[in-house]
Protein backbone atom coordinates (compact mmCIF):
# COMPACT_ATOMS: atom_id res chain seq x y z
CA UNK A 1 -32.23 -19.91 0.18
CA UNK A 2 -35.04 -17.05 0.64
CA UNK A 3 -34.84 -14.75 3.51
CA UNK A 4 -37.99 -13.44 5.41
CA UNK A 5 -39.49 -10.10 4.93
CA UNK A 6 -37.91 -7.80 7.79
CA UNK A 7 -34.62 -9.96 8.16
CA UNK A 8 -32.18 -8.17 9.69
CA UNK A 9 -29.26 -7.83 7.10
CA UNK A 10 -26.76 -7.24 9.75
CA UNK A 11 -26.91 -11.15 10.58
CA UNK A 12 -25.38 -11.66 7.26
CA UNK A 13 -21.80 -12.88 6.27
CA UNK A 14 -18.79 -15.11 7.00
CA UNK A 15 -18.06 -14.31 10.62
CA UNK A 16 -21.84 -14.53 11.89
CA UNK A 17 -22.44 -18.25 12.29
CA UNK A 18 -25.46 -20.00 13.83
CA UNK A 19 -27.08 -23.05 14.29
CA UNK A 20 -29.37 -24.44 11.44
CA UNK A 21 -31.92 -24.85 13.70
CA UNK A 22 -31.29 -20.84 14.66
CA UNK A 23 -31.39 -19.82 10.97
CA UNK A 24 -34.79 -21.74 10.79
CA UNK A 25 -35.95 -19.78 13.63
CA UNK A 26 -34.97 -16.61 12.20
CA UNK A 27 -37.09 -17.50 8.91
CA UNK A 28 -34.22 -18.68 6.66
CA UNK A 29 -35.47 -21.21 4.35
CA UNK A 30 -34.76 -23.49 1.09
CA UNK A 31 -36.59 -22.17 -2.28
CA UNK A 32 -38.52 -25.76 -2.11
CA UNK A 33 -39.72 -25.57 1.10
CA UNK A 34 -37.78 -28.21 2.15
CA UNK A 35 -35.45 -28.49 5.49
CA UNK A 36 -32.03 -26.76 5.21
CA UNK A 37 -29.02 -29.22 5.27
CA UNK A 38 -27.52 -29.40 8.95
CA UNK A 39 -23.68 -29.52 8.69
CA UNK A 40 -22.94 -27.29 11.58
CA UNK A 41 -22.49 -23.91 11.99
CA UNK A 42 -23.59 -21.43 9.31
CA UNK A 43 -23.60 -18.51 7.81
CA UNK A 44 -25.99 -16.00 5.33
CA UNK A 45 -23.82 -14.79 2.35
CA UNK A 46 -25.24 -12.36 0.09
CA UNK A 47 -22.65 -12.12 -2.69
CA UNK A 48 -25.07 -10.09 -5.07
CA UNK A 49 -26.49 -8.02 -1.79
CA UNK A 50 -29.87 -8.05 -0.50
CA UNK A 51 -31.18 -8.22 -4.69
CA UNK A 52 -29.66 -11.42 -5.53
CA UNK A 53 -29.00 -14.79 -4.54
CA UNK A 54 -28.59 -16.09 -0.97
CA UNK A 55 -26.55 -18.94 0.39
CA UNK A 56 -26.14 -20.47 3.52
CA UNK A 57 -22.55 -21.73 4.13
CA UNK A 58 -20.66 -23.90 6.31
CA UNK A 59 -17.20 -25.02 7.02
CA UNK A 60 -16.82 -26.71 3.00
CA UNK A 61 -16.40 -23.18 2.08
CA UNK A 62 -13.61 -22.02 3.91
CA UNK A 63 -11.93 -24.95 2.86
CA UNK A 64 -12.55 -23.90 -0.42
CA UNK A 65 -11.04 -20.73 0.10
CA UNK A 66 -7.85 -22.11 1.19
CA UNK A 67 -7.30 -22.42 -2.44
CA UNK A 68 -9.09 -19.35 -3.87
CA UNK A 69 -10.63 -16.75 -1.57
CA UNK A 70 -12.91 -15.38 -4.34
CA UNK A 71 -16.35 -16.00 -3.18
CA UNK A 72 -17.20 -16.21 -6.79
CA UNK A 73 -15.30 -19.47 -7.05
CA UNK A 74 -16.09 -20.89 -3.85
CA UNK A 75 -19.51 -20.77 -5.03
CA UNK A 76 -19.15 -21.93 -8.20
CA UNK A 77 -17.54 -24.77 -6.71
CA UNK A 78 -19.80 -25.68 -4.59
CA UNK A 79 -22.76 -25.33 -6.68
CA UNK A 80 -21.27 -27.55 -8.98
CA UNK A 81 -20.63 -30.25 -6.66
CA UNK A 82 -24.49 -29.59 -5.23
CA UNK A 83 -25.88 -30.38 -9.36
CA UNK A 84 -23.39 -33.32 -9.81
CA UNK A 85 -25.38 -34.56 -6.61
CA UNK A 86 -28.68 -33.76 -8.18
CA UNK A 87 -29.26 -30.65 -6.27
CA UNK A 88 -31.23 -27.79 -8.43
CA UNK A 89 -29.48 -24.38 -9.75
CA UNK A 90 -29.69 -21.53 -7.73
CA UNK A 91 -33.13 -19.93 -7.88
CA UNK A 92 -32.73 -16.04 -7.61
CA UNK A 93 -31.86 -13.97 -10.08
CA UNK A 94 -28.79 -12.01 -9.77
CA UNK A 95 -29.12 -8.33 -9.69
CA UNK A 96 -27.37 -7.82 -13.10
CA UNK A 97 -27.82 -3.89 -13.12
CA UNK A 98 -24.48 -4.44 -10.68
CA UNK A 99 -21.29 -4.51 -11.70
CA UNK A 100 -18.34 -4.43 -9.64
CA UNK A 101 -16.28 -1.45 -8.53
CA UNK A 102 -13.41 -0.98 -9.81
CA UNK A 103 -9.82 -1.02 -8.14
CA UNK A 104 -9.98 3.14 -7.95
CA UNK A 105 -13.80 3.10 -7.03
CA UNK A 106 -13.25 1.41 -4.38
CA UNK A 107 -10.56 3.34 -3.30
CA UNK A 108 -12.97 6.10 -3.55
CA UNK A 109 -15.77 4.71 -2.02
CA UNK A 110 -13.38 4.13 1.52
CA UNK A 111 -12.38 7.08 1.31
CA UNK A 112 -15.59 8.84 1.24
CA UNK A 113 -17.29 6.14 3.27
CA UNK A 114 -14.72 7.85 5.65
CA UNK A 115 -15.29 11.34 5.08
CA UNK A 116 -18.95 10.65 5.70
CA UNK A 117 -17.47 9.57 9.39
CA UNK A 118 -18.02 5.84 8.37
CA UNK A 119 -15.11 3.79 9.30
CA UNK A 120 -13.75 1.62 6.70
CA UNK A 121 -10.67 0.40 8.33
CA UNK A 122 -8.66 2.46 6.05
CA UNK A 123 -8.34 3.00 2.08
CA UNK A 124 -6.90 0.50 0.09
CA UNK A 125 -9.77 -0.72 -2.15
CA UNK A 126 -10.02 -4.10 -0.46
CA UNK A 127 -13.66 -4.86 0.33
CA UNK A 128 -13.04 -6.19 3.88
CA UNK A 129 -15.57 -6.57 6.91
CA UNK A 130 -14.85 -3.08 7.91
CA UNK A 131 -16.02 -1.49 4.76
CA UNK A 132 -19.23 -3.71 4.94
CA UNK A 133 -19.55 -2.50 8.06
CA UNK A 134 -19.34 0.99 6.71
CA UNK A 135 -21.45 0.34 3.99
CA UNK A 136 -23.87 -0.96 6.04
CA UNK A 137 -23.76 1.83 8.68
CA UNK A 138 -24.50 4.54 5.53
CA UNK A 139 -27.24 2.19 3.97
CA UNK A 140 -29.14 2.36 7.64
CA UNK A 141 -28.76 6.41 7.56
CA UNK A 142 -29.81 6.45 4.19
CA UNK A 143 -32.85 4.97 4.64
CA UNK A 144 -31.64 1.51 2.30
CA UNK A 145 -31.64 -2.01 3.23
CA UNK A 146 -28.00 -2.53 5.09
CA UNK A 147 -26.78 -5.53 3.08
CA UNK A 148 -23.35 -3.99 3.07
CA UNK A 149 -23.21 -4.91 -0.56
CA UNK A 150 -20.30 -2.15 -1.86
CA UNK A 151 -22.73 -1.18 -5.41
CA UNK A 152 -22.07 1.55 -7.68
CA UNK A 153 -25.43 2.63 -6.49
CA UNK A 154 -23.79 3.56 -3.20
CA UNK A 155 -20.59 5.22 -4.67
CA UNK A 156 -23.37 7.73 -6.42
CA UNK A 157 -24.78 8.27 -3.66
CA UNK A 158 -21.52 8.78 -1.56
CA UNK A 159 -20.35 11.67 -4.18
């Protein structure tokens, strides 16, 4: 998927779903130019943040998750099902200057996120909606784009 210049990056993730036909409307389209699939309601995940790849979901996924909530797998699953149908690979690049936090980072990043008087929803190093929230409350006051995408960058800058 490719996002429009000027998106707003607070429509983004799981619990914001739309229409297809309101995600066209909004400027969300396939790499191909073709027509997005229409299997209901949707959502924009940015697993990678705002630098990397971007996927529009539906209901498949959380069924997915039933068996493993990583995002990572639910992906991978899917994607593989979408090439065993003949779809293409993913087109973006993913942002590979990233890593991911680690277990006390996070910690660290709540609680500073918190500090900062961004609300995480408490400290316990689980990247939740709350602490995208919070992440994307300090990206907006920092002048970044508000993915809500939990970086090492952002840690840094939190310190």
């Amino acid at each position: 998927m490719r996002l429009p210049d000027g998106f707003d990056y607070g429509e983004t993730g799981e619990r914001v779903k739309r229409t297809v036909a309101d995600w066209q409307a909004l400027g969300v389209a396939p790499w191909d130019g073709g027509t997005l699939p229409d299997d209901g309601l949707a959502s924009v995940l940015l697993p990678g943040g705002a630098k990397g790849a971007v996927f529009l979901i539906f209901s498949n996924f959380h069924v997915i998750e039933t068996y493993n909530t990583a995002d990572a797998y639910v992906i991978a699953v899917g994607h593989l099902a979408d090439r065993i149908k003949g779809g293409a690979p993913v087109q973006a690049a993913w942002p590979r200057e990233y890593r991911a936090l680690t277990l006390p980072e996070r910690i660290e990043m709540q609680d500073r996120l918190g500090g900062a008087g961004f609300d995480p929803g408490g400290v316990d190093g689980k990247i939740g909606p709350l602490t995208v929230a919070a992440v994307r409350a300090f990206q907006r006051s920092v002048g970044l784009v508000p993915d809500g995408y939990p970086s090492t960058d952002i840690l840094t800058r939190l310190r």
